[in-house]
C-alpha atoms as a PDB file:
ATOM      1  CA  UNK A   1     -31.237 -11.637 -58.454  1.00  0.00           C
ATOM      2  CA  UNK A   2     -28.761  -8.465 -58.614  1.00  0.00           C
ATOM      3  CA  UNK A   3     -30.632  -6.697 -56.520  1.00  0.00           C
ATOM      4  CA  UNK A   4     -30.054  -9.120 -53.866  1.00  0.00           C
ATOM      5  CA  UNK A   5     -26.631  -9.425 -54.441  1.00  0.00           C
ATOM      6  CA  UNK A   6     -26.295  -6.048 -53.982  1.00  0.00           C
ATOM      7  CA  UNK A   7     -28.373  -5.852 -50.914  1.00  0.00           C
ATOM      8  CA  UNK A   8     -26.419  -8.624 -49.455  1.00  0.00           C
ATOM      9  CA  UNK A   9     -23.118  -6.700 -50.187  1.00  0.00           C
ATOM     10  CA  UNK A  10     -24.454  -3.672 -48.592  1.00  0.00           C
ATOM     11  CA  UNK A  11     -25.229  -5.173 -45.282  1.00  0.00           C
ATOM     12  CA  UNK A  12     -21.929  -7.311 -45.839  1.00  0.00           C
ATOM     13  CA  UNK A  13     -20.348  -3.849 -45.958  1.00  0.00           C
ATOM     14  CA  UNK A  14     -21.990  -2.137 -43.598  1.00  0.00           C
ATOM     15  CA  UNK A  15     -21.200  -4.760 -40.743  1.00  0.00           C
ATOM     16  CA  UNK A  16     -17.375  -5.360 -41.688  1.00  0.00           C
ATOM     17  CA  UNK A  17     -17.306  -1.087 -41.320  1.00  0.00           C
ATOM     18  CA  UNK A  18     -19.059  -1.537 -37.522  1.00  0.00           C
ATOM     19  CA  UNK A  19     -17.189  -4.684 -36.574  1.00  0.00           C
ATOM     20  CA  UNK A  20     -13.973  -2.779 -37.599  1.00  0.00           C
ATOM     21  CA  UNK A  21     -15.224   0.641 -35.416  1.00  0.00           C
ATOM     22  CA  UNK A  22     -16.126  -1.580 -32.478  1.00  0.00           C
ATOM     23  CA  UNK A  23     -12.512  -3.630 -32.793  1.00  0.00           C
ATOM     24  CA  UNK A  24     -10.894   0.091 -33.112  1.00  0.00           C
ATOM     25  CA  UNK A  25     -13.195   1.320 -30.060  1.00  0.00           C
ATOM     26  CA  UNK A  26     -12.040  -1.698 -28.065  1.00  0.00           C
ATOM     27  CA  UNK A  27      -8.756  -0.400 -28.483  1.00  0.00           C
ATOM     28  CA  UNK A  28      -8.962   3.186 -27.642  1.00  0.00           C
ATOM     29  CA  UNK A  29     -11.585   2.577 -24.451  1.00  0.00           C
ATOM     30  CA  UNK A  30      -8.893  -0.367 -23.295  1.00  0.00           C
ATOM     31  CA  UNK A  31      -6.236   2.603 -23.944  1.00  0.00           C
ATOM     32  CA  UNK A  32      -7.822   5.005 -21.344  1.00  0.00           C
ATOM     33  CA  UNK A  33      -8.719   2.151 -18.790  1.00  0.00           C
ATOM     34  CA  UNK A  34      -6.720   2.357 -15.536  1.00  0.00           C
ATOM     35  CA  UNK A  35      -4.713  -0.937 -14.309  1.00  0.00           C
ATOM     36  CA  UNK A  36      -6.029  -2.056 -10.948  1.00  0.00           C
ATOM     37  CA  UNK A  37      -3.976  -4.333  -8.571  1.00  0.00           C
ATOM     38  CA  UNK A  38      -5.430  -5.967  -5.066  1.00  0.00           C
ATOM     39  CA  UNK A  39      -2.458  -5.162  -3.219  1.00  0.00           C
ATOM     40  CA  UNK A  40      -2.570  -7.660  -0.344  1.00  0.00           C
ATOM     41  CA  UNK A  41      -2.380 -10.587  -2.845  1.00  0.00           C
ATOM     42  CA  UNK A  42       1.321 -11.158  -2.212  1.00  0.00           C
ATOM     43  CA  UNK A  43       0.699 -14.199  -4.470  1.00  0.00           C
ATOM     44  CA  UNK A  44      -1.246 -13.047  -6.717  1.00  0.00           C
ATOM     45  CA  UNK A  45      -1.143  -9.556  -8.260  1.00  0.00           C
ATOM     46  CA  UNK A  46       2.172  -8.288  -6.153  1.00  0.00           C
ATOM     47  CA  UNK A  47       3.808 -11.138  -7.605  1.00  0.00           C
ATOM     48  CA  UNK A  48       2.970 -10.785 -11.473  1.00  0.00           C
ATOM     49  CA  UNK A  49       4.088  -7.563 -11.355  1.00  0.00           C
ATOM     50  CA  UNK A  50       7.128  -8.096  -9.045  1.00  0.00           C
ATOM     51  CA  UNK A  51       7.904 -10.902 -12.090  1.00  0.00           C
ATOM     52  CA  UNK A  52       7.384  -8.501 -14.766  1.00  0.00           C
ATOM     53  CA  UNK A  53       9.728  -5.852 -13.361  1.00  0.00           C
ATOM     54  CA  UNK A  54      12.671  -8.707 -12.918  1.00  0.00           C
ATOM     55  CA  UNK A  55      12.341  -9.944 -16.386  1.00  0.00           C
ATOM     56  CA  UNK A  56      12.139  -5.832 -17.804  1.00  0.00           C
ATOM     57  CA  UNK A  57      15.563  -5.209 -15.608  1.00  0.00           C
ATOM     58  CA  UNK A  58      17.092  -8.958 -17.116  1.00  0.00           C
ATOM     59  CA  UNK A  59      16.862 -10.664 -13.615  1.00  0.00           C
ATOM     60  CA  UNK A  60      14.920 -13.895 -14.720  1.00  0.00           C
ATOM     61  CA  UNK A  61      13.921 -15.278 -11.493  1.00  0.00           C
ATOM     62  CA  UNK A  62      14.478 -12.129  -9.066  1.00  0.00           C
ATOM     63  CA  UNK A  63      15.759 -12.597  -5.254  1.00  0.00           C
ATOM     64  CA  UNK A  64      15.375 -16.391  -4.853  1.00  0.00           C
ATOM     65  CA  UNK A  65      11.876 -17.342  -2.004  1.00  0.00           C
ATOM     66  CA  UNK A  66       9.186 -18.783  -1.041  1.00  0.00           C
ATOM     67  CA  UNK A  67       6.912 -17.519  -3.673  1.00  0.00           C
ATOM     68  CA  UNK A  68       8.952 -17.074  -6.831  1.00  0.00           C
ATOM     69  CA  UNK A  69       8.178 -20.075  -8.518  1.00  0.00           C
ATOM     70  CA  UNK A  70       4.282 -20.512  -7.431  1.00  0.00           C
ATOM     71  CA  UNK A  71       2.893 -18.401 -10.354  1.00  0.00           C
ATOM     72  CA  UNK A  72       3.369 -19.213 -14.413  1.00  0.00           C
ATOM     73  CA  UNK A  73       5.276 -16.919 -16.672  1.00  0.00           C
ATOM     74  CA  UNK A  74       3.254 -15.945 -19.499  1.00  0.00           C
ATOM     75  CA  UNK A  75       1.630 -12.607 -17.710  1.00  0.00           C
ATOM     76  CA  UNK A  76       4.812 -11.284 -16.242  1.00  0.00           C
ATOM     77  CA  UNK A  77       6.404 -11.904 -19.655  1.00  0.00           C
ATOM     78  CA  UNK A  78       3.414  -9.813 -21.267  1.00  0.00           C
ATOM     79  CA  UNK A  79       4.083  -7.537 -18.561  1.00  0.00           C
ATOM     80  CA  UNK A  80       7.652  -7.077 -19.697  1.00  0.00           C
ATOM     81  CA  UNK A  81       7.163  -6.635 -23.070  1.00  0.00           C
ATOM     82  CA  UNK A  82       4.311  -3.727 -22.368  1.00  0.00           C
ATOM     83  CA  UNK A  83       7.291  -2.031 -20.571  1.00  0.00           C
ATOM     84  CA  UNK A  84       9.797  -2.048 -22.759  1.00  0.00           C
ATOM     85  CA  UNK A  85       7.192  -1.242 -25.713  1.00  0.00           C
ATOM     86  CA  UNK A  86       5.300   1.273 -23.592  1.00  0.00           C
ATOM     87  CA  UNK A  87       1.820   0.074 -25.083  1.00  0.00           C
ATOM     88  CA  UNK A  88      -0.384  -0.335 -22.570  1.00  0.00           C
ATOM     89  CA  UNK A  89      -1.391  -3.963 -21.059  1.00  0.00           C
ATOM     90  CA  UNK A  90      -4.980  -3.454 -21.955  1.00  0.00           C
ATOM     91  CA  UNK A  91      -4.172  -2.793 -25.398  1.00  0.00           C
ATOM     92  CA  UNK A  92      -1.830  -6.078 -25.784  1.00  0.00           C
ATOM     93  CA  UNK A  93      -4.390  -8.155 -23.798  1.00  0.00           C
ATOM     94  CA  UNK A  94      -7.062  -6.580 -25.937  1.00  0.00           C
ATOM     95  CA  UNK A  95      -5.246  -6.747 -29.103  1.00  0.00           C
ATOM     96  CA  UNK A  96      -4.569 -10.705 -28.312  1.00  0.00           C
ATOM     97  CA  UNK A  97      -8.212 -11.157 -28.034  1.00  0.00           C
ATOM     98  CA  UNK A  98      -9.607  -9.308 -31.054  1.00  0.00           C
ATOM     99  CA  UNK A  99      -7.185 -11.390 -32.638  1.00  0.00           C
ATOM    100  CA  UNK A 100      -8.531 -14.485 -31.217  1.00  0.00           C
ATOM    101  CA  UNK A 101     -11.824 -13.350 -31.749  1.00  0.00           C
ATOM    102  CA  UNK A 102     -10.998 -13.048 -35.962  1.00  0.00           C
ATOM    103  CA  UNK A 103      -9.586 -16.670 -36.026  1.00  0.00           C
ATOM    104  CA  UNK A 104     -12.363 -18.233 -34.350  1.00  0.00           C
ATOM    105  CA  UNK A 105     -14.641 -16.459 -36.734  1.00  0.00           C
ATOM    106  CA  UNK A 106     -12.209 -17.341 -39.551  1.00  0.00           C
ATOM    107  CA  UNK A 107     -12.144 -20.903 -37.683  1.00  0.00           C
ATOM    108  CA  UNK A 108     -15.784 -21.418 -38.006  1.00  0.00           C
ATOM    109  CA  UNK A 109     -16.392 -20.067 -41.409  1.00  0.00           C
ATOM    110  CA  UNK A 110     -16.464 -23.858 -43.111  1.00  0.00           C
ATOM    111  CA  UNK A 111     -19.815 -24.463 -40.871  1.00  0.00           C
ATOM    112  CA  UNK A 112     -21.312 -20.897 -41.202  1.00  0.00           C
ATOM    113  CA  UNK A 113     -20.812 -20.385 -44.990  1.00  0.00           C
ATOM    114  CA  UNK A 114     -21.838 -16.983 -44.437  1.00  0.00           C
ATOM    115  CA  UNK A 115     -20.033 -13.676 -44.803  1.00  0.00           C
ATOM    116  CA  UNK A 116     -22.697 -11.987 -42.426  1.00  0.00           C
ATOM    117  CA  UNK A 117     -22.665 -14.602 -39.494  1.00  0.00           C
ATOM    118  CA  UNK A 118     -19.241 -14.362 -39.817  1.00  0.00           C
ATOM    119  CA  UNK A 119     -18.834 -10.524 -39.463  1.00  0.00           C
ATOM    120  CA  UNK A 120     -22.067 -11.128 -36.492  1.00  0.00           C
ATOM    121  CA  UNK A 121     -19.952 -13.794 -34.715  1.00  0.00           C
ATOM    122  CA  UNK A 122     -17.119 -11.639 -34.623  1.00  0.00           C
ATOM    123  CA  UNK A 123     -18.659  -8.460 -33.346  1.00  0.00           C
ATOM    124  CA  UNK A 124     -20.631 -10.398 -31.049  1.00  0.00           C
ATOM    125  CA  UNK A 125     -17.053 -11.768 -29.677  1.00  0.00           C
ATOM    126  CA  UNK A 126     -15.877  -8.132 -29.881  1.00  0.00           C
ATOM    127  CA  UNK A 127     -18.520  -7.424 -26.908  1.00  0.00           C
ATOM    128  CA  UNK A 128     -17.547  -9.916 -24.463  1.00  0.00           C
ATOM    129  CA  UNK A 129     -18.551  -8.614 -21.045  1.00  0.00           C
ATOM    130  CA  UNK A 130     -15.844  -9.930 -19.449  1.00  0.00           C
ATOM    131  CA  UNK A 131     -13.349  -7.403 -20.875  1.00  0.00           C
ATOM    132  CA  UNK A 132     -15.059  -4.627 -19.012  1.00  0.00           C
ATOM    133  CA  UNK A 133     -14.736  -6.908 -15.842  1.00  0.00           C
ATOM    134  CA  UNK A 134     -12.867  -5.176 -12.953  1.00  0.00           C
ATOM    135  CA  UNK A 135     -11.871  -8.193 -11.329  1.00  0.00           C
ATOM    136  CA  UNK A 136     -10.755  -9.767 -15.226  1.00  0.00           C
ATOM    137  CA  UNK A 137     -10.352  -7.162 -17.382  1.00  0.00           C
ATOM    138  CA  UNK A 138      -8.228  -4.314 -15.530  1.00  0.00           C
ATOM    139  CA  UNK A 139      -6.389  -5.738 -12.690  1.00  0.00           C
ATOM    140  CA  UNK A 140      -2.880  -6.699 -13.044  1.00  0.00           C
ATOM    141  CA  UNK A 141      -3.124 -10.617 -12.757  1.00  0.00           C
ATOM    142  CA  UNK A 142      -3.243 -13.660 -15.583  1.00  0.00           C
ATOM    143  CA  UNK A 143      -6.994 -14.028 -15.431  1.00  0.00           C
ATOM    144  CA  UNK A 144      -6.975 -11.410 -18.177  1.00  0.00           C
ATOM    145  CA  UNK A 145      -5.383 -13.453 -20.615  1.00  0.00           C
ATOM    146  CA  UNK A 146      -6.949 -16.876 -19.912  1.00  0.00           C
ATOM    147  CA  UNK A 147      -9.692 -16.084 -21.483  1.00  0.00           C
ATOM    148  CA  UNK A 148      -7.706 -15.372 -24.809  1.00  0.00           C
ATOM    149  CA  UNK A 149      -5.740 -18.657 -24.326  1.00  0.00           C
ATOM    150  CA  UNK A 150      -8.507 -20.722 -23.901  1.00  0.00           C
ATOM    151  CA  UNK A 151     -10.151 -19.715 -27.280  1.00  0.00           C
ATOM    152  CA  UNK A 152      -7.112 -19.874 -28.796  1.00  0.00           C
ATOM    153  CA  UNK A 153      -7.286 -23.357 -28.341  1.00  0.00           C
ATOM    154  CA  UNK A 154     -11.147 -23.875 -28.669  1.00  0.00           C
ATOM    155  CA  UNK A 155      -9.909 -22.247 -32.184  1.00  0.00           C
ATOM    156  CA  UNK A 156      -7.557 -24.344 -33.425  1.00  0.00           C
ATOM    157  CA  UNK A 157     -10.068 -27.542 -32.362  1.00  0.00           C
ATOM    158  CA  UNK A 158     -13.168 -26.304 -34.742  1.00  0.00           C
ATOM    159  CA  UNK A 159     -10.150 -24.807 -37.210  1.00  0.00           C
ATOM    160  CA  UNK A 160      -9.134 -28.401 -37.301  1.00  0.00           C
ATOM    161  CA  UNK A 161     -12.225 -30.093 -37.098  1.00  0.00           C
ATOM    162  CA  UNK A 162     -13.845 -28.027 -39.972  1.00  0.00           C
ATOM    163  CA  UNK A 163     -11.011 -29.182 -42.256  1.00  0.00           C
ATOM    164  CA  UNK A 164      -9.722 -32.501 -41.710  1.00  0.00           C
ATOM    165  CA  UNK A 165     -11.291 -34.197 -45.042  1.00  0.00           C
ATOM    166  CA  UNK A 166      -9.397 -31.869 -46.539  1.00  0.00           C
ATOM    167  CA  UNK A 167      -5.992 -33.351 -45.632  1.00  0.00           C
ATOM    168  CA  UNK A 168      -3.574 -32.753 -43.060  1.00  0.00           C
ATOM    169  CA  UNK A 169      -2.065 -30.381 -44.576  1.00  0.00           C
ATOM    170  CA  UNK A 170      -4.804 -27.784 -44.342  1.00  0.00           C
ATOM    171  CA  UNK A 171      -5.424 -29.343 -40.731  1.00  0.00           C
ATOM    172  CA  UNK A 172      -2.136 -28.545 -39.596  1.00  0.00           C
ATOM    173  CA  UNK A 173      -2.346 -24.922 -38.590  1.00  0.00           C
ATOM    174  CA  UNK A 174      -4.753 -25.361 -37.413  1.00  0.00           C
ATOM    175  CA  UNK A 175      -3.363 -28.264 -34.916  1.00  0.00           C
ATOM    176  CA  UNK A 176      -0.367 -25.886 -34.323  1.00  0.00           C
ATOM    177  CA  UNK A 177      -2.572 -23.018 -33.199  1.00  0.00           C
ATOM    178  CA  UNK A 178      -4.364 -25.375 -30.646  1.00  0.00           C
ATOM    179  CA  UNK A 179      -0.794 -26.783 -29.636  1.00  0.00           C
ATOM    180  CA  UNK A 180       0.370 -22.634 -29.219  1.00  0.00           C
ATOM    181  CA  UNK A 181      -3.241 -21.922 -27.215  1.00  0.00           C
ATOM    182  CA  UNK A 182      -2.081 -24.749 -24.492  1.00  0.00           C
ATOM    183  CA  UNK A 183       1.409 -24.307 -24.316  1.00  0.00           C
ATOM    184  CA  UNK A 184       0.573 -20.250 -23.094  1.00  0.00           C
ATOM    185  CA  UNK A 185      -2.315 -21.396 -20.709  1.00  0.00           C
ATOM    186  CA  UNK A 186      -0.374 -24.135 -19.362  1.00  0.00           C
ATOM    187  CA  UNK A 187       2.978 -21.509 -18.488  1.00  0.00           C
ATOM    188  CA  UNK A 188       0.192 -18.666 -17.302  1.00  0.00           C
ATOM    189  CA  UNK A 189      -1.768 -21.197 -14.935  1.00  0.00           C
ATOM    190  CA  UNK A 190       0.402 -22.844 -12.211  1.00  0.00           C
ATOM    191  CA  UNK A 191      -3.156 -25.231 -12.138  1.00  0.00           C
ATOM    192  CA  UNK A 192      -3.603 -25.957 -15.458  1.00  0.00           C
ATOM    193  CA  UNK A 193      -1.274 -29.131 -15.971  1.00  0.00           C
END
Protein backbone atom coordinates (compact mmCIF):
# COMPACT_ATOMS: atom_id res chain seq x y z
CA UNK A 1 0.00 0.00 0.00
CA UNK A 2 3.02 2.58 0.63
CA UNK A 3 4.63 1.62 -2.11
CA UNK A 4 1.87 2.77 -4.20
CA UNK A 5 1.45 5.80 -2.54
CA UNK A 6 4.72 6.57 -3.19
CA UNK A 7 4.66 5.57 -6.77
CA UNK A 8 1.62 7.62 -7.25
CA UNK A 9 3.44 10.69 -5.70
CA UNK A 10 6.32 10.20 -7.93
CA UNK A 11 4.47 10.35 -11.15
CA UNK A 12 2.24 13.11 -9.36
CA UNK A 13 5.59 14.88 -9.09
CA UNK A 14 7.09 14.21 -12.00
CA UNK A 15 4.10 15.61 -14.19
CA UNK A 16 3.41 18.88 -12.02
CA UNK A 17 7.60 19.45 -12.77
CA UNK A 18 6.79 18.92 -16.86
CA UNK A 19 3.45 20.70 -16.85
CA UNK A 20 5.28 23.60 -15.05
CA UNK A 21 8.48 23.40 -17.84
CA UNK A 22 5.97 23.26 -20.68
CA UNK A 23 3.77 26.39 -19.04
CA UNK A 24 7.41 28.16 -18.59
CA UNK A 25 8.38 27.04 -22.32
CA UNK A 26 5.09 28.48 -23.54
CA UNK A 27 6.24 31.58 -22.23
CA UNK A 28 9.70 31.97 -23.43
CA UNK A 29 8.86 30.42 -27.22
CA UNK A 30 5.65 33.05 -27.17
CA UNK A 31 8.52 35.64 -26.00
CA UNK A 32 10.68 35.16 -29.19
CA UNK A 33 7.59 34.84 -31.60
CA UNK A 34 7.29 37.76 -34.06
CA UNK A 35 3.76 39.74 -34.26
CA UNK A 36 2.32 39.43 -37.74
CA UNK A 37 -0.34 41.90 -39.10
CA UNK A 38 -2.31 41.46 -42.71
CA UNK A 39 -1.90 44.92 -43.59
CA UNK A 40 -4.72 45.47 -46.09
CA UNK A 41 -7.33 44.61 -43.38
CA UNK A 42 -8.17 48.26 -42.75
CA UNK A 43 -10.88 46.69 -40.52
CA UNK A 44 -9.36 44.26 -39.13
CA UNK A 45 -5.71 44.20 -37.99
CA UNK A 46 -4.90 48.11 -39.04
CA UNK A 47 -7.64 48.95 -36.88
CA UNK A 48 -6.77 46.99 -33.53
CA UNK A 49 -3.66 48.38 -33.60
CA UNK A 50 -4.63 51.92 -34.76
CA UNK A 51 -7.09 51.46 -31.37
CA UNK A 52 -4.35 50.36 -29.24
CA UNK A 53 -2.03 53.25 -30.08
CA UNK A 54 -5.08 55.91 -29.29
CA UNK A 55 -5.86 54.42 -26.00
CA UNK A 56 -1.61 54.16 -25.13
CA UNK A 57 -1.45 58.14 -26.17
CA UNK A 58 -5.06 58.78 -23.90
CA UNK A 59 -7.17 59.49 -27.11
CA UNK A 60 -10.13 57.01 -26.37
CA UNK A 61 -11.83 56.94 -29.59
CA UNK A 62 -9.04 58.50 -32.01
CA UNK A 63 -10.04 60.85 -35.15
CA UNK A 64 -13.82 60.27 -35.28
CA UNK A 65 -14.92 57.75 -38.99
CA UNK A 66 -16.31 55.37 -40.61
CA UNK A 67 -14.61 52.52 -38.97
CA UNK A 68 -13.90 53.51 -35.39
CA UNK A 69 -16.63 51.99 -33.75
CA UNK A 70 -16.98 48.59 -35.97
CA UNK A 71 -14.45 46.57 -33.86
CA UNK A 72 -14.79 45.69 -29.80
CA UNK A 73 -12.35 47.00 -27.29
CA UNK A 74 -10.93 44.31 -25.36
CA UNK A 75 -7.75 43.63 -27.89
CA UNK A 76 -6.79 47.21 -28.40
CA UNK A 77 -7.08 47.61 -24.61
CA UNK A 78 -4.64 44.47 -24.25
CA UNK A 79 -2.75 46.15 -26.81
CA UNK A 80 -2.36 49.22 -24.65
CA UNK A 81 -1.48 47.75 -21.66
CA UNK A 82 1.47 45.53 -23.52
CA UNK A 83 2.77 49.06 -24.43
CA UNK A 84 2.88 50.76 -21.57
CA UNK A 85 4.18 47.45 -19.69
CA UNK A 86 6.52 46.55 -22.54
CA UNK A 87 5.71 42.68 -22.12
CA UNK A 88 5.12 41.34 -25.15
CA UNK A 89 1.40 40.52 -26.54
CA UNK A 90 2.21 36.89 -26.88
CA UNK A 91 3.24 36.65 -23.44
CA UNK A 92 -0.10 38.45 -22.02
CA UNK A 93 -2.26 36.45 -24.50
CA UNK A 94 -0.29 33.40 -23.48
CA UNK A 95 -0.17 34.13 -19.91
CA UNK A 96 -4.23 34.65 -20.05
CA UNK A 97 -4.50 31.25 -21.42
CA UNK A 98 -2.23 29.16 -19.20
CA UNK A 99 -4.23 30.77 -16.73
CA UNK A 100 -7.40 29.66 -18.20
CA UNK A 101 -6.03 26.48 -18.85
CA UNK A 102 -5.26 25.99 -14.65
CA UNK A 103 -8.92 26.97 -13.78
CA UNK A 104 -10.52 24.72 -16.09
CA UNK A 105 -8.34 21.99 -14.74
CA UNK A 106 -9.01 23.34 -11.23
CA UNK A 107 -12.77 23.65 -12.62
CA UNK A 108 -13.04 20.06 -13.42
CA UNK A 109 -11.25 18.56 -10.54
CA UNK A 110 -14.80 17.61 -8.58
CA UNK A 111 -15.48 15.08 -11.70
CA UNK A 112 -11.83 13.89 -12.21
CA UNK A 113 -10.89 13.23 -8.53
CA UNK A 114 -7.53 12.75 -9.71
CA UNK A 115 -4.30 14.64 -9.12
CA UNK A 116 -2.77 13.01 -12.37
CA UNK A 117 -5.72 13.71 -14.87
CA UNK A 118 -5.63 16.87 -13.50
CA UNK A 119 -1.90 17.72 -14.08
CA UNK A 120 -2.68 15.52 -17.85
CA UNK A 121 -5.65 17.83 -18.59
CA UNK A 122 -3.68 20.74 -17.99
CA UNK A 123 -0.60 19.96 -20.00
CA UNK A 124 -2.69 18.63 -22.60
CA UNK A 125 -4.42 22.32 -22.62
CA UNK A 126 -0.86 23.70 -22.41
CA UNK A 127 -0.37 22.18 -26.13
CA UNK A 128 -3.19 23.63 -27.88
CA UNK A 129 -2.26 23.86 -31.55
CA UNK A 130 -3.91 26.79 -32.07
CA UNK A 131 -1.37 28.94 -30.18
CA UNK A 132 1.25 28.15 -32.75
CA UNK A 133 -1.41 29.23 -35.41
CA UNK A 134 -0.15 32.05 -37.71
CA UNK A 135 -3.39 33.22 -38.63
CA UNK A 136 -4.54 32.93 -34.45
CA UNK A 137 -1.72 32.88 -32.54
CA UNK A 138 0.76 35.73 -33.89
CA UNK A 139 -1.10 38.21 -35.85
CA UNK A 140 -2.21 41.34 -34.30
CA UNK A 141 -6.11 40.84 -34.27
CA UNK A 142 -8.78 39.57 -31.34
CA UNK A 143 -8.95 36.04 -32.64
CA UNK A 144 -6.02 35.45 -30.30
CA UNK A 145 -7.84 36.01 -27.30
CA UNK A 146 -11.23 34.43 -28.12
CA UNK A 147 -10.10 31.42 -27.59
CA UNK A 148 -9.10 32.34 -23.89
CA UNK A 149 -12.53 34.05 -23.40
CA UNK A 150 -14.47 31.38 -24.48
CA UNK A 151 -12.97 28.87 -21.91
CA UNK A 152 -13.11 31.26 -19.50
CA UNK A 153 -16.61 30.92 -19.65
CA UNK A 154 -16.87 27.11 -20.51
CA UNK A 155 -14.90 27.35 -16.96
CA UNK A 156 -16.96 29.00 -14.84
CA UNK A 157 -20.11 26.66 -16.33
CA UNK A 158 -18.42 23.10 -15.19
CA UNK A 159 -16.81 25.33 -12.05
CA UNK A 160 -20.42 25.94 -11.29
CA UNK A 161 -21.95 22.92 -12.30
CA UNK A 162 -19.46 20.69 -10.30
CA UNK A 163 -20.48 22.56 -7.14
CA UNK A 164 -23.91 23.64 -6.92
CA UNK A 165 -25.10 20.97 -4.11
CA UNK A 166 -22.72 22.51 -2.32
CA UNK A 167 -24.49 25.88 -1.95
CA UNK A 168 -24.34 29.02 -3.67
CA UNK A 169 -21.89 30.20 -1.99
CA UNK A 170 -19.19 27.91 -3.33
CA UNK A 171 -21.14 28.30 -6.79
CA UNK A 172 -20.67 31.84 -6.89
CA UNK A 173 -17.19 32.28 -8.26
CA UNK A 174 -17.63 30.33 -10.09
CA UNK A 175 -20.89 32.15 -11.72
CA UNK A 176 -18.78 35.39 -11.56
CA UNK A 177 -15.95 33.91 -13.60
CA UNK A 178 -18.49 32.79 -16.35
CA UNK A 179 -20.21 36.35 -16.03
CA UNK A 180 -16.21 37.96 -16.46
CA UNK A 181 -15.55 35.23 -19.57
CA UNK A 182 -18.75 36.91 -21.49
CA UNK A 183 -18.53 40.31 -20.59
CA UNK A 184 -14.61 40.26 -22.40
CA UNK A 185 -15.87 38.16 -25.46
CA UNK A 186 -18.86 40.17 -25.85
CA UNK A 187 -16.55 43.85 -25.86
CA UNK A 188 -13.72 41.84 -28.14
CA UNK A 189 -16.40 40.48 -30.75
CA UNK A 190 -18.49 43.23 -32.47
CA UNK A 191 -20.67 39.67 -33.43
CA UNK A 192 -20.96 38.15 -30.37
CA UNK A 193 -24.17 39.91 -28.84
Amino acid sequence: MKTKQTAERITVIVLAVLVLFGAVSRLIIAAKLPIWGFVPAKQDDALMVLNGWNLYHGSWLGQYNEVILTKGIMYPLLLCVSAGTGISIHIWVMASWILASLLFSIALYPFLKNRILFLLLFGLLLLNPAFSNKYIFLRVYRNSITMTEVLLIFVGAFGCFARYRKGPVRSLPWMLLMAVGYMLLRFTREDSA
